[in-house]
PDB file of N, CA and C in Angstrom:
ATOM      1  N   UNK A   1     -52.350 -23.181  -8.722  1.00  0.00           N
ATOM      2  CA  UNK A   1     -51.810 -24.071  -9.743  1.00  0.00           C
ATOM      3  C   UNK A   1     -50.583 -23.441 -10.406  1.00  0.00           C
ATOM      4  N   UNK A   2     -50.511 -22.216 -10.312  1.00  0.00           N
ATOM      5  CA  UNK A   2     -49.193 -21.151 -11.129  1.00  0.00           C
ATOM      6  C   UNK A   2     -48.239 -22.310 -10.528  1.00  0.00           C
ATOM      7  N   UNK A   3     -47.382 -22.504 -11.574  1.00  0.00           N
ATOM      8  CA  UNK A   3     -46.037 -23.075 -11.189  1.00  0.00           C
ATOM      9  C   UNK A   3     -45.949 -24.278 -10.532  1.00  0.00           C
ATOM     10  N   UNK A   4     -47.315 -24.722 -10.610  1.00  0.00           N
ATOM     11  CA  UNK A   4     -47.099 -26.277 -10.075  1.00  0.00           C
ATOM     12  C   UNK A   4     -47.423 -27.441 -11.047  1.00  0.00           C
ATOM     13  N   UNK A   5     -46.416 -27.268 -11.560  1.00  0.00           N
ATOM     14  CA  UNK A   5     -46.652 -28.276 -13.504  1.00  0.00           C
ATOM     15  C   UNK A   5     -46.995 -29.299 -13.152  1.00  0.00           C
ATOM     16  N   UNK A   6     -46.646 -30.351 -12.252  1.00  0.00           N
ATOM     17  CA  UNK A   6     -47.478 -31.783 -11.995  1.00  0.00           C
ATOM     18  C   UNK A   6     -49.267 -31.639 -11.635  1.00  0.00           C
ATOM     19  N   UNK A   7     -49.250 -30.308 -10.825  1.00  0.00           N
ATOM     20  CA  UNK A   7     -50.769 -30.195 -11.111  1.00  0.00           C
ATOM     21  C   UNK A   7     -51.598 -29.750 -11.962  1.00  0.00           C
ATOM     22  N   UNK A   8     -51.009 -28.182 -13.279  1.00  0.00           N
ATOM     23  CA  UNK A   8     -51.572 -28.653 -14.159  1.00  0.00           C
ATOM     24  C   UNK A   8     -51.436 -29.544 -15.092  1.00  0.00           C
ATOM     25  N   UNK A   9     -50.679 -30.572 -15.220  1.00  0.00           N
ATOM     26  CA  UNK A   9     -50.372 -31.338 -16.081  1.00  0.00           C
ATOM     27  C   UNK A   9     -51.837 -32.300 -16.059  1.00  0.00           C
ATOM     28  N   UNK A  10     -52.168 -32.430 -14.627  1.00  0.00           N
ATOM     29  CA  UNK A  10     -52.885 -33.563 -14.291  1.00  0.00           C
ATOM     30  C   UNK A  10     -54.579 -32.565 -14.297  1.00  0.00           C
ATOM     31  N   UNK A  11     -54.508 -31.494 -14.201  1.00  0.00           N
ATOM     32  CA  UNK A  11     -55.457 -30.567 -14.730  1.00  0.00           C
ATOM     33  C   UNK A  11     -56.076 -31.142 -16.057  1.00  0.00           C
ATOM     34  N   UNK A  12     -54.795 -30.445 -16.774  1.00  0.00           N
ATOM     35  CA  UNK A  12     -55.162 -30.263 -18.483  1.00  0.00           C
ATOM     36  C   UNK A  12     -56.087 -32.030 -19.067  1.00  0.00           C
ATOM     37  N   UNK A  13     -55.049 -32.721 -18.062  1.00  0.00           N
ATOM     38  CA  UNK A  13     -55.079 -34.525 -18.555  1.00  0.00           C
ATOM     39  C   UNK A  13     -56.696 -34.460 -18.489  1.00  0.00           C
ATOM     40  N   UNK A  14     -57.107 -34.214 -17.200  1.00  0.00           N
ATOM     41  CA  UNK A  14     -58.166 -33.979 -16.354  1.00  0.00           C
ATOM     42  C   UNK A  14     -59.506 -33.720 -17.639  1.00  0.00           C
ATOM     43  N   UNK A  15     -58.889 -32.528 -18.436  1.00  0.00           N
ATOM     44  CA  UNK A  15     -59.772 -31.615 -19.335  1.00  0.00           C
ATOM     45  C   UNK A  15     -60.138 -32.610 -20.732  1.00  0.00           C
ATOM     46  N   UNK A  16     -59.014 -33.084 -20.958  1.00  0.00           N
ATOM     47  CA  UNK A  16     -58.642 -34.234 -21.933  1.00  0.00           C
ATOM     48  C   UNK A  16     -59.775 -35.024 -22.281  1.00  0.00           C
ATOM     49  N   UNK A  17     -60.336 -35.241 -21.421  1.00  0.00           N
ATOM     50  CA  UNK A  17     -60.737 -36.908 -21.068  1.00  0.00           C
ATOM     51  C   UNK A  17     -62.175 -36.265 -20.932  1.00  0.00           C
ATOM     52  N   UNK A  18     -62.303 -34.954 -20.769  1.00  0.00           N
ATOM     53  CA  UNK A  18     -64.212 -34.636 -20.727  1.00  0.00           C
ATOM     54  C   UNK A  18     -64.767 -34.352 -22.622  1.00  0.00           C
ATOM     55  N   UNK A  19     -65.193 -35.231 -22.850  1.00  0.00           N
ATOM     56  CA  UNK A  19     -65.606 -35.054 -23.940  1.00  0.00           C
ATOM     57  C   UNK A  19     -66.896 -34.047 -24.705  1.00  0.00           C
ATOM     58  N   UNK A  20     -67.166 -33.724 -23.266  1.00  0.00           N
ATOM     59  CA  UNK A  20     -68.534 -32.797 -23.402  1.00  0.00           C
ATOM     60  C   UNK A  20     -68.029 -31.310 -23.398  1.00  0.00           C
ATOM     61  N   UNK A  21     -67.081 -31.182 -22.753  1.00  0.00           N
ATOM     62  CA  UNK A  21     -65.809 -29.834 -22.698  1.00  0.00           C
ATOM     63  C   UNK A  21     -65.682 -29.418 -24.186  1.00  0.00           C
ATOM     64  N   UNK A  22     -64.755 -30.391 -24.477  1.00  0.00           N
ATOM     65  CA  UNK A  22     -63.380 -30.153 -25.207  1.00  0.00           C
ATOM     66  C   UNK A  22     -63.639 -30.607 -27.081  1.00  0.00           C
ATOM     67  N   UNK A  23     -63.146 -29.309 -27.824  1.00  0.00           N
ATOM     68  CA  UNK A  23     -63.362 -29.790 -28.922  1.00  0.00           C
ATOM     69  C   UNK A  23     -61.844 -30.184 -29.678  1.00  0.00           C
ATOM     70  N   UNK A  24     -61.659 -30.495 -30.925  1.00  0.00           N
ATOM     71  CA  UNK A  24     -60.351 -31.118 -31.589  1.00  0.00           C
ATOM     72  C   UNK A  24     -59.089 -29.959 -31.341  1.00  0.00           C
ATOM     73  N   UNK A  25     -59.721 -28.819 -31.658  1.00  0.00           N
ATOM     74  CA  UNK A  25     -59.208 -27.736 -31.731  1.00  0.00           C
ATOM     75  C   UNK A  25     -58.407 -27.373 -30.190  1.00  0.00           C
ATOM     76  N   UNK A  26     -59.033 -27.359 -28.745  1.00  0.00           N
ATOM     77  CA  UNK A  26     -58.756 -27.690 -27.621  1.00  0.00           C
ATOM     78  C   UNK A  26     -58.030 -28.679 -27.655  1.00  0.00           C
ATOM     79  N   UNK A  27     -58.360 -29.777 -27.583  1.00  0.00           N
ATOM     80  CA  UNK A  27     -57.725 -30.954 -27.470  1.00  0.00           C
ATOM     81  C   UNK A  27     -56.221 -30.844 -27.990  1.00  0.00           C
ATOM     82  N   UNK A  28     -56.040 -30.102 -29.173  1.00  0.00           N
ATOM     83  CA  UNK A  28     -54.803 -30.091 -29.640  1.00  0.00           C
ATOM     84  C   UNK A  28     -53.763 -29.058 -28.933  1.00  0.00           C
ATOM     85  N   UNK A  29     -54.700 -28.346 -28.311  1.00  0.00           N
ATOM     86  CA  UNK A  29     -54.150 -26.959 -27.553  1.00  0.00           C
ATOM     87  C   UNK A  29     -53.643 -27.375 -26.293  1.00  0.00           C
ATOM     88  N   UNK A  30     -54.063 -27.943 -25.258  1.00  0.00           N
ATOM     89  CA  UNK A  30     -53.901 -29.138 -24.559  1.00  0.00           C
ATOM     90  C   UNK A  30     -52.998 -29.825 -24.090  1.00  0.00           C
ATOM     91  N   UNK A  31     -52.791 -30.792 -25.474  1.00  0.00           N
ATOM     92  CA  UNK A  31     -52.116 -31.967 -25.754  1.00  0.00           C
ATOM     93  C   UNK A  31     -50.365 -30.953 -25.387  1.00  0.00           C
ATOM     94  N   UNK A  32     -50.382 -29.585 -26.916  1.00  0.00           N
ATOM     95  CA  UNK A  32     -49.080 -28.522 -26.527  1.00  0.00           C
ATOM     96  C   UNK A  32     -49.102 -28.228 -25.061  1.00  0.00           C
ATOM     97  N   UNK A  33     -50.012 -27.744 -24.192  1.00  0.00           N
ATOM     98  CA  UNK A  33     -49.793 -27.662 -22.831  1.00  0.00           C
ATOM     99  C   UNK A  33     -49.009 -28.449 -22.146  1.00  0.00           C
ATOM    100  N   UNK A  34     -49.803 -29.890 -22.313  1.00  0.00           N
ATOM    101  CA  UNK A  34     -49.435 -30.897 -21.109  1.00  0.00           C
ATOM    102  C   UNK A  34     -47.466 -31.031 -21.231  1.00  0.00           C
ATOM    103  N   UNK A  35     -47.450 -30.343 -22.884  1.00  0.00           N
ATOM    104  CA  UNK A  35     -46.017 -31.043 -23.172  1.00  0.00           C
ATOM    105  C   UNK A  35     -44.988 -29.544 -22.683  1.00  0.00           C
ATOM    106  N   UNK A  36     -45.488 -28.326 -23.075  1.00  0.00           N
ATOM    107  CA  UNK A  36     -44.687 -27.505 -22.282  1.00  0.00           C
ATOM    108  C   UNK A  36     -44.771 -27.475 -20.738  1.00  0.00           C
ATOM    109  N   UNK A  37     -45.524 -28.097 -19.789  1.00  0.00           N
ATOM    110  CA  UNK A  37     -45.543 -28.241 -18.540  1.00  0.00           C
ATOM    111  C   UNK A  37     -44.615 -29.393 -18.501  1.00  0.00           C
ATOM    112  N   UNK A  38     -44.569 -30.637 -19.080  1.00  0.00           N
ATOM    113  CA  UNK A  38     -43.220 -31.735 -19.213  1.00  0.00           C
ATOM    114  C   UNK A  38     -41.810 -31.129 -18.675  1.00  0.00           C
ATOM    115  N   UNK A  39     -41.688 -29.975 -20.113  1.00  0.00           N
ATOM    116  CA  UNK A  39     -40.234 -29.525 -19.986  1.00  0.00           C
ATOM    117  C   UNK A  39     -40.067 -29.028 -19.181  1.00  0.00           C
ATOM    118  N   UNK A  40     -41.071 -27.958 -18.607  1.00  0.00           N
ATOM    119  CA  UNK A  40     -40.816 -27.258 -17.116  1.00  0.00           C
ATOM    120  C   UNK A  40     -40.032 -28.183 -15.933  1.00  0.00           C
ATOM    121  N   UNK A  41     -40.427 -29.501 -16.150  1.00  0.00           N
ATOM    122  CA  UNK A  41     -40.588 -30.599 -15.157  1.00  0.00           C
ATOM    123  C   UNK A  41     -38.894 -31.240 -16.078  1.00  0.00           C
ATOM    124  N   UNK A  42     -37.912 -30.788 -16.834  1.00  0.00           N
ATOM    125  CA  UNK A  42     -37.581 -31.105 -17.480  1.00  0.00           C
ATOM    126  C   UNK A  42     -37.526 -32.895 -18.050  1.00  0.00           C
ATOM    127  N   UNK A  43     -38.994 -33.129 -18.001  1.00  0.00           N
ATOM    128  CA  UNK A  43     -38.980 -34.547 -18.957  1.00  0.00           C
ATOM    129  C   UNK A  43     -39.600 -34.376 -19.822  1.00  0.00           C
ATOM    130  N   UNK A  44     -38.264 -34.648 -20.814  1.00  0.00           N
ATOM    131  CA  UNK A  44     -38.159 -34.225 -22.136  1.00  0.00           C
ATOM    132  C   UNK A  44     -38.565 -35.130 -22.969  1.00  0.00           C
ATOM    133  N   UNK A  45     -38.607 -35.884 -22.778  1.00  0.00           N
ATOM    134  CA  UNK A  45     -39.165 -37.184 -23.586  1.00  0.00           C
ATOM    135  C   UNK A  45     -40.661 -36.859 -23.837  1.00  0.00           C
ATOM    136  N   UNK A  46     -41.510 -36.516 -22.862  1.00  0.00           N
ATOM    137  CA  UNK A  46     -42.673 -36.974 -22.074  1.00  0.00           C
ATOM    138  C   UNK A  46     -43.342 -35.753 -23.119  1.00  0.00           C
ATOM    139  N   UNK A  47     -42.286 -34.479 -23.010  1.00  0.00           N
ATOM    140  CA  UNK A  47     -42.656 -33.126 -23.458  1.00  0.00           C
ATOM    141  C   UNK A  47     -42.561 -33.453 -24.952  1.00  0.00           C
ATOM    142  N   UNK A  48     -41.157 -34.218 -25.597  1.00  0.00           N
ATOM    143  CA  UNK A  48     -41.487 -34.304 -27.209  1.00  0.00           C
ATOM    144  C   UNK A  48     -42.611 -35.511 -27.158  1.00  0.00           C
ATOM    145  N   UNK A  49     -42.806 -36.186 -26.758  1.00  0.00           N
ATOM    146  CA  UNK A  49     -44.161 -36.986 -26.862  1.00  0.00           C
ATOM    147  C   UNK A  49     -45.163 -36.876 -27.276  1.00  0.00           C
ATOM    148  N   UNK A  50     -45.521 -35.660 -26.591  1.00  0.00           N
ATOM    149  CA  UNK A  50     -47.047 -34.807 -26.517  1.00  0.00           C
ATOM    150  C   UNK A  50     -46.673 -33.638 -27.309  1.00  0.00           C
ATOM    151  N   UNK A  51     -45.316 -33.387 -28.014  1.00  0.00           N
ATOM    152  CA  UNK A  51     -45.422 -32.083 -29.250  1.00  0.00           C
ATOM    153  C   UNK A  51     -46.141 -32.973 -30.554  1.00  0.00           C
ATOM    154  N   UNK A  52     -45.385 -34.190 -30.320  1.00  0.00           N
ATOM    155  CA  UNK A  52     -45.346 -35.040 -31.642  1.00  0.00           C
ATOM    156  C   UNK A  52     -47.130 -35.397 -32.031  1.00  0.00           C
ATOM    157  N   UNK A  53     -47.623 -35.877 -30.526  1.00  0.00           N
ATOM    158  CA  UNK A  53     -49.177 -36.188 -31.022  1.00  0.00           C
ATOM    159  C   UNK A  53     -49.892 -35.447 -30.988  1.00  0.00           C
ATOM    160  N   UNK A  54     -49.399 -33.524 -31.030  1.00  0.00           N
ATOM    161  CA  UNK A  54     -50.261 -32.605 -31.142  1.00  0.00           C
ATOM    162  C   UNK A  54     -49.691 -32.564 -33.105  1.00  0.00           C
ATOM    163  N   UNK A  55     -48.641 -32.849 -33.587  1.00  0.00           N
ATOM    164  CA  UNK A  55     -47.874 -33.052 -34.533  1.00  0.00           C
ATOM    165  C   UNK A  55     -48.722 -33.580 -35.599  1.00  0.00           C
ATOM    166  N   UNK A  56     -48.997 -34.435 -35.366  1.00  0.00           N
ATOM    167  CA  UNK A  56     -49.876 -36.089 -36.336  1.00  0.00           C
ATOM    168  C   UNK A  56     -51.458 -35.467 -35.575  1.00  0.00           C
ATOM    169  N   UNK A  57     -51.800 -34.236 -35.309  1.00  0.00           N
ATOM    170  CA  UNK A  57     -52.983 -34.423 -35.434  1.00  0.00           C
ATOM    171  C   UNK A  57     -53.539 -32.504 -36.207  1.00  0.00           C
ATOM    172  N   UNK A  58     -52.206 -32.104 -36.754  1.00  0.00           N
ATOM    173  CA  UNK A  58     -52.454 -30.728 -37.853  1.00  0.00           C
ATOM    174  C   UNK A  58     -52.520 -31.280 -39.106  1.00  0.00           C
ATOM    175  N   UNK A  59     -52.991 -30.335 -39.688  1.00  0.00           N
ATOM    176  CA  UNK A  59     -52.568 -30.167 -41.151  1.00  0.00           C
ATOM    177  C   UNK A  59     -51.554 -29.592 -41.072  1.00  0.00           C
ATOM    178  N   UNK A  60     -50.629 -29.745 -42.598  1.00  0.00           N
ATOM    179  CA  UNK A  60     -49.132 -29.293 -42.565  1.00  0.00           C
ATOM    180  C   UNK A  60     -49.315 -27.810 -42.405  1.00  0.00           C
ATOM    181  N   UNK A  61     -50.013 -26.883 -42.841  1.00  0.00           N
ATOM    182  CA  UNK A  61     -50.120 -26.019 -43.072  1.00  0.00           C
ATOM    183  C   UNK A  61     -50.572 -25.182 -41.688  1.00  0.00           C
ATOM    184  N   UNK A  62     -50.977 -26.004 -40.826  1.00  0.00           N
ATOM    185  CA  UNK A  62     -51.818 -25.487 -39.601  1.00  0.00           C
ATOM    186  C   UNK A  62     -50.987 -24.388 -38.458  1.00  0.00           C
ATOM    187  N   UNK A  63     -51.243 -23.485 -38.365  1.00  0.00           N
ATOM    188  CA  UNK A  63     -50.611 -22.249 -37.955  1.00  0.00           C
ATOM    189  C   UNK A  63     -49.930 -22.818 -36.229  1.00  0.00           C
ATOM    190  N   UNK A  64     -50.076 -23.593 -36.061  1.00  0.00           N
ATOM    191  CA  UNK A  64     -49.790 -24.087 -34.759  1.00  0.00           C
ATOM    192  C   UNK A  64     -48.866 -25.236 -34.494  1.00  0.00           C
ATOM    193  N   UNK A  65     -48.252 -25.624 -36.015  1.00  0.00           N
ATOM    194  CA  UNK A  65     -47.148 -26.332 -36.536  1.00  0.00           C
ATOM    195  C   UNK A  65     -45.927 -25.539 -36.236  1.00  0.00           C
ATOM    196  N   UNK A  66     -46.128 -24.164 -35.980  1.00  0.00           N
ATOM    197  CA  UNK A  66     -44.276 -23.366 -36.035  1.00  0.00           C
ATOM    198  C   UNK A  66     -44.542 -23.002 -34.519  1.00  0.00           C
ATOM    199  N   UNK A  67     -45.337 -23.119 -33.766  1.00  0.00           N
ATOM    200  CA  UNK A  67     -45.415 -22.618 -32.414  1.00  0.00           C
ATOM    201  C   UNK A  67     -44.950 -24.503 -32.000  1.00  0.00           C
ATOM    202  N   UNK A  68     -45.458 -25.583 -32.163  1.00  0.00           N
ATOM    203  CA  UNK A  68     -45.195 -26.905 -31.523  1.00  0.00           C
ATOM    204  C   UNK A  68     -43.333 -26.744 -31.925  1.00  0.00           C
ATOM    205  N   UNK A  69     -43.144 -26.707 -32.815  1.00  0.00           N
ATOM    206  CA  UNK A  69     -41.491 -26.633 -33.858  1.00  0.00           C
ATOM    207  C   UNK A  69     -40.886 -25.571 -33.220  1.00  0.00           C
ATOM    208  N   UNK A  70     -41.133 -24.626 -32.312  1.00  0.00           N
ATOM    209  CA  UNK A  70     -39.851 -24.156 -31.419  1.00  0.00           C
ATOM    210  C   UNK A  70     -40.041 -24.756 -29.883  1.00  0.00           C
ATOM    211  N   UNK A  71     -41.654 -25.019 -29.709  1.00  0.00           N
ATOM    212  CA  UNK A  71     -40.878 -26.058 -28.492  1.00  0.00           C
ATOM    213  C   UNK A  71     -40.111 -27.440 -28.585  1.00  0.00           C
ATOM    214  N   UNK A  72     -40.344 -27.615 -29.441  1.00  0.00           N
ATOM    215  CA  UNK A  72     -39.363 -28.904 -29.763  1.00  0.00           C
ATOM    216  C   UNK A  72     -37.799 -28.596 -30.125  1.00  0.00           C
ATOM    217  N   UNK A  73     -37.584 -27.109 -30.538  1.00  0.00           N
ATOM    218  CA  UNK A  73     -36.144 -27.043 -30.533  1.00  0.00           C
ATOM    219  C   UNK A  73     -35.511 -26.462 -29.411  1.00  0.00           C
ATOM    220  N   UNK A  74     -37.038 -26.268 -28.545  1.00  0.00           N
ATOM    221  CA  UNK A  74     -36.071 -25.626 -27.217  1.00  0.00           C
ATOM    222  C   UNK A  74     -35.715 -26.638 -26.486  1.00  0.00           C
ATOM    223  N   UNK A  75     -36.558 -28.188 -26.458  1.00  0.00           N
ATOM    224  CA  UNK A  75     -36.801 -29.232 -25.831  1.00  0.00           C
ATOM    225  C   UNK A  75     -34.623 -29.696 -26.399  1.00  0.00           C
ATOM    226  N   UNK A  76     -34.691 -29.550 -27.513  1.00  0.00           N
ATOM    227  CA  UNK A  76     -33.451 -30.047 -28.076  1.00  0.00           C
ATOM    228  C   UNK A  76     -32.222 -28.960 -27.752  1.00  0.00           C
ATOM    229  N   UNK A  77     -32.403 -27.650 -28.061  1.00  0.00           N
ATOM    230  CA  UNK A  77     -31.388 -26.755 -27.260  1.00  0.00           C
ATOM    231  C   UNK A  77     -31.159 -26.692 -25.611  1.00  0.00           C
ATOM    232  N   UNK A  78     -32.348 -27.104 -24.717  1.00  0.00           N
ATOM    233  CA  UNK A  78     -31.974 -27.576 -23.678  1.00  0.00           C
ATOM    234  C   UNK A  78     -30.689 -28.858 -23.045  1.00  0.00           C
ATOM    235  N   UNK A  79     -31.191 -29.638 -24.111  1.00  0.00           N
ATOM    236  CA  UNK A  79     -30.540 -30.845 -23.951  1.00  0.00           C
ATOM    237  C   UNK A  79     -29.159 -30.929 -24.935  1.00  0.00           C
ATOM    238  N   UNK A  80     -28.566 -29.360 -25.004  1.00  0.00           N
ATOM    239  CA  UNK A  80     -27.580 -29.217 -25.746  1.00  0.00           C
ATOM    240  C   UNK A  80     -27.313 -29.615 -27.120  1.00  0.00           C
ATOM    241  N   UNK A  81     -28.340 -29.872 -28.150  1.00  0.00           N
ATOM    242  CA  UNK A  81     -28.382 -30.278 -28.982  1.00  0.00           C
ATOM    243  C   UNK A  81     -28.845 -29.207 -30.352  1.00  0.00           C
ATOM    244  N   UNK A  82     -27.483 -28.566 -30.119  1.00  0.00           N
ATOM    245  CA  UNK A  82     -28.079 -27.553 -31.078  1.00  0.00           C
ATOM    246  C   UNK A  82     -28.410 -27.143 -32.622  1.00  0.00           C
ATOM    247  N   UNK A  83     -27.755 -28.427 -32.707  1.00  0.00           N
ATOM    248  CA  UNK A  83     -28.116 -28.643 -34.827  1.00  0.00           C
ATOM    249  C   UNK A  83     -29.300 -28.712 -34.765  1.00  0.00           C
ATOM    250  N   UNK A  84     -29.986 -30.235 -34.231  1.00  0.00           N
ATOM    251  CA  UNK A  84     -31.358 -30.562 -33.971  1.00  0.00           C
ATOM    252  C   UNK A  84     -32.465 -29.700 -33.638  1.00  0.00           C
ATOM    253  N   UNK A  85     -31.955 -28.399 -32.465  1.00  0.00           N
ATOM    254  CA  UNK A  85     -32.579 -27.548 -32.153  1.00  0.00           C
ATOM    255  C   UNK A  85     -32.834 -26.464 -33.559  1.00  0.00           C
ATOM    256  N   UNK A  86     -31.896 -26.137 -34.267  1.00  0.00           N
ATOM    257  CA  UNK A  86     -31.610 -24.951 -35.256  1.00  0.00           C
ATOM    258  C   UNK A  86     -32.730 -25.736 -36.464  1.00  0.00           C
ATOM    259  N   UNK A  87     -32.641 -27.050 -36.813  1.00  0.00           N
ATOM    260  CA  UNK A  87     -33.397 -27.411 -37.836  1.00  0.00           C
ATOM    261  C   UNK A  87     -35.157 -27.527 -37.625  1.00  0.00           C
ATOM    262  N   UNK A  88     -35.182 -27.483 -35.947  1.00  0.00           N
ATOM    263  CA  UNK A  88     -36.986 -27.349 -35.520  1.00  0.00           C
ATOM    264  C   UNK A  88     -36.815 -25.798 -35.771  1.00  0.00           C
ATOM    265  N   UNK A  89     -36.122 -24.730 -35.136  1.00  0.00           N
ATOM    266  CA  UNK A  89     -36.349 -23.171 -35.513  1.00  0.00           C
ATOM    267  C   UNK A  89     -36.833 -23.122 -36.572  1.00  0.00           C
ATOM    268  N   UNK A  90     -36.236 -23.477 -37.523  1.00  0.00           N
ATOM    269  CA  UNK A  90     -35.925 -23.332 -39.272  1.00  0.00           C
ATOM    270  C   UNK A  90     -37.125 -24.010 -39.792  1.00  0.00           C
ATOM    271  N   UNK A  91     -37.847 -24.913 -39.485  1.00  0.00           N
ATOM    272  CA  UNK A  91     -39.448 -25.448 -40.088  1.00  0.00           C
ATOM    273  C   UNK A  91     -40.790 -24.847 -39.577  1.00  0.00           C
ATOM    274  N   UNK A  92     -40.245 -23.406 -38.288  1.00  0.00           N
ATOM    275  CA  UNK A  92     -41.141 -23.150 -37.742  1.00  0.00           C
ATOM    276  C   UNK A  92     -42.398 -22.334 -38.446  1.00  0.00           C
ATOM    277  N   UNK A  93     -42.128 -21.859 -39.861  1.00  0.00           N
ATOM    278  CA  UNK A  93     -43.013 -21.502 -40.230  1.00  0.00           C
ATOM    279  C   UNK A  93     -43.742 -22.172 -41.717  1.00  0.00           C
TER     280      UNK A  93
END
């Protein structure tokens, strides 16, 4: 599976969906996976998608808010967008 992001993508999805597995805490861990395997795949959309609904499912405070907030500015410094990118750095903690 190393390096074959469409298969874990479809892994993780895989993990998603077992409810007897996976707790909120996972699930949210996950959700960041499926979306840094996106960008690998560079679809970026697909990747801020799945930062955003790991996003709307922290508390503000939740230590895993500044780790989602630099993939989202790398998602945006990729795509040459580097204000956008500098202002996800800058909320990362």
């Amino acid at each position: 599976i190393l390096g074959d992001y469409e298969k874990v993508i479809e892994y993780y999805t895989e993990l998603l969906h077992n409810e007897e597995f996976i707790d909120d805490q996972l699930r949210i861990v996950l959700i960041i996976l499926i979306g840094y395997n996106y960008f690998h795949l560079f679809e970026f959309d697909n990747a801020l998608f799945h930062y955003d609904i790991a996003l709307s499912s922290l508390d503000d405070n939740h230590i895993l808010r500044g780790e989602i907030y630099i993939h989202i500015g790398d998602v945006w410094r990729t795509r040459d967008n580097v204000e956008t990118a500098l202002s996800y750095y800058k909320n990362k903690h």
